[in-house]
C-alpha atoms as a PDB file:
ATOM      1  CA  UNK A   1       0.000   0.000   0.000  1.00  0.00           C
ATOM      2  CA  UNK A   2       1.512   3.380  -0.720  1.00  0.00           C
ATOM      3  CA  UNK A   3       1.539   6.344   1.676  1.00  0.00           C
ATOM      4  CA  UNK A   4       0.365   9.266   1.540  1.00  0.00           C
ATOM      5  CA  UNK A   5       4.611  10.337   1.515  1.00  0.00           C
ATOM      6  CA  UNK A   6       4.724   8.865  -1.724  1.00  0.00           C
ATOM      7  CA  UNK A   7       6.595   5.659  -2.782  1.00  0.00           C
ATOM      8  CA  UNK A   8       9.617   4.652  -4.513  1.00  0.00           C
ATOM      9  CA  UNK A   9       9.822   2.145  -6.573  1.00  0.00           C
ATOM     10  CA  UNK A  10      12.975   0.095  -6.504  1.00  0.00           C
ATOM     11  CA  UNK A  11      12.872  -3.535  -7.682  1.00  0.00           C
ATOM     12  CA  UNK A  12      14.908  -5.522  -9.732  1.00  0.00           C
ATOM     13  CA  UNK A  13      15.248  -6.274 -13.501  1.00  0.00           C
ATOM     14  CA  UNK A  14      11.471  -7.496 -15.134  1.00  0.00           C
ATOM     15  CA  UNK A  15       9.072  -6.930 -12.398  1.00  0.00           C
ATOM     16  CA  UNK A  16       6.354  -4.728 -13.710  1.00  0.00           C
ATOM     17  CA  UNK A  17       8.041  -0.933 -12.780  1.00  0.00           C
ATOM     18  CA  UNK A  18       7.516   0.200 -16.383  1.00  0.00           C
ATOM     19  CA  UNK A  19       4.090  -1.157 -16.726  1.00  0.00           C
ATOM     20  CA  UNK A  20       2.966   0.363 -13.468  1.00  0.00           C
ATOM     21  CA  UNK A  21       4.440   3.738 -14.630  1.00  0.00           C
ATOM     22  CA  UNK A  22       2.499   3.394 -18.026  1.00  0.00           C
ATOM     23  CA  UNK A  23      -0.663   2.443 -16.600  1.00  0.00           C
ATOM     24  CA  UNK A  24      -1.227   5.348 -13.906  1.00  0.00           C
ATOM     25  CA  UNK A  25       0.070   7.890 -16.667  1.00  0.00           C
ATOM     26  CA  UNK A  26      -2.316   6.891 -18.956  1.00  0.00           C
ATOM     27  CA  UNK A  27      -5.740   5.298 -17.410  1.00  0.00           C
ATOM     28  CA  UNK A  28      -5.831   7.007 -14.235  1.00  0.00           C
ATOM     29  CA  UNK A  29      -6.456  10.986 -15.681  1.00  0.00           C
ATOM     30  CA  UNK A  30      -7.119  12.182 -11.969  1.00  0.00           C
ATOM     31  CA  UNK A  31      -3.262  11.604 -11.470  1.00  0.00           C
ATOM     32  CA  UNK A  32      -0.463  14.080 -12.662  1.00  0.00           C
ATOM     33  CA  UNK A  33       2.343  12.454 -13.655  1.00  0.00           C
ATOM     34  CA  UNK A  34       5.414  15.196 -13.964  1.00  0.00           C
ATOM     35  CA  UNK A  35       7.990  13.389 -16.327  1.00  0.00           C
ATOM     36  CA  UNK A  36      11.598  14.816 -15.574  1.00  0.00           C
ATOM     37  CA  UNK A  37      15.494  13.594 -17.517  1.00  0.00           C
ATOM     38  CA  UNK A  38      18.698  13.188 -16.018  1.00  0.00           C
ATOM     39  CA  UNK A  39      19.883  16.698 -16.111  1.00  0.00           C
ATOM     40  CA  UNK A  40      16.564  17.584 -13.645  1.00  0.00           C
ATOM     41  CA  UNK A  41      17.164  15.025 -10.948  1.00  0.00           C
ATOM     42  CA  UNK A  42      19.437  17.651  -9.749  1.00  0.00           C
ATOM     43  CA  UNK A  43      15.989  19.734  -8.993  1.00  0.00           C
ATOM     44  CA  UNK A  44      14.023  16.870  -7.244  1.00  0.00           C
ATOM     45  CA  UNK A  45      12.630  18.563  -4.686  1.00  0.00           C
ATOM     46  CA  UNK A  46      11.370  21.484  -6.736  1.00  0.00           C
ATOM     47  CA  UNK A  47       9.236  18.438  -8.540  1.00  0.00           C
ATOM     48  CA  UNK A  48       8.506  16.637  -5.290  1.00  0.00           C
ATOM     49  CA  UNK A  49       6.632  20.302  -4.468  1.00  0.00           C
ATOM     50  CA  UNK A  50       4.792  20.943  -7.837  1.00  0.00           C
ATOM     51  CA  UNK A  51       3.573  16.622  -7.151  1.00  0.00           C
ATOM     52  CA  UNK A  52       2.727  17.680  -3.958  1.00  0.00           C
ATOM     53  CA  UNK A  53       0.636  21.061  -5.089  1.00  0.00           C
ATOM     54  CA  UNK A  54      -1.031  18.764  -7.653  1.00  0.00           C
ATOM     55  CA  UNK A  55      -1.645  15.430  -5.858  1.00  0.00           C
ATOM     56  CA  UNK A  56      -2.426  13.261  -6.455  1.00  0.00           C
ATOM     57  CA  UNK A  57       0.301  12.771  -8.710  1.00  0.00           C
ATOM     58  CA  UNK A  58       3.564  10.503  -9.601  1.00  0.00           C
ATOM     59  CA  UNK A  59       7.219  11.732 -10.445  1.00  0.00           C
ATOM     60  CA  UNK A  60       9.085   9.830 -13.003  1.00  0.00           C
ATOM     61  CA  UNK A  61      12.531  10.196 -13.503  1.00  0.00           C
ATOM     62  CA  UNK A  62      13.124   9.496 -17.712  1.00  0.00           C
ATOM     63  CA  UNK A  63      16.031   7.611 -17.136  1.00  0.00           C
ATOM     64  CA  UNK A  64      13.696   4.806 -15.304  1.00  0.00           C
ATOM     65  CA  UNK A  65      11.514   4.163 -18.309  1.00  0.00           C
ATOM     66  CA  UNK A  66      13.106   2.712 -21.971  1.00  0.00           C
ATOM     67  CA  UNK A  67      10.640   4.638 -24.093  1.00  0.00           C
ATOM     68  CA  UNK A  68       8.716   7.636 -23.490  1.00  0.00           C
ATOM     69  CA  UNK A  69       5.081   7.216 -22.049  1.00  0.00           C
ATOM     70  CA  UNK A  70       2.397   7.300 -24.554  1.00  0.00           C
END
């Protein structure tokens, strides 16, 4: 169950992280999902705040999914 902190997700290799990410982006619409690279990890808490302000909402660094999100 997630709380209301938030969650990160940290498995291994092949168990669903991707899917899960692709799924709340695009069937859930009530969510925000704020999408940021590399270069804006740097800035993480700036995006924690703006997913806070719009919650409910998930924060997806790029370089965690392969291809972008449709």
């Amino acid at each position: 169950m997630f709380s209301p902190l938030g969650r990160q997700v940290r498995e291994g290799p092949c168990t669903g992280k991707t899917h899960v990410i692709r799924y709340i982006a695009s069937n859930r619409p009530e969510r925000t999902t704020v999408l940021i690279t590399a270069e804006q990890v740097t800035m993480l808490g700036r995006y924690m705040l703006l997913a806070r302000t719009l919650q409910p909402s998930i924060v997806v660094p790029r370089m965690s999914i392969g291809r972008p999100l449709p």
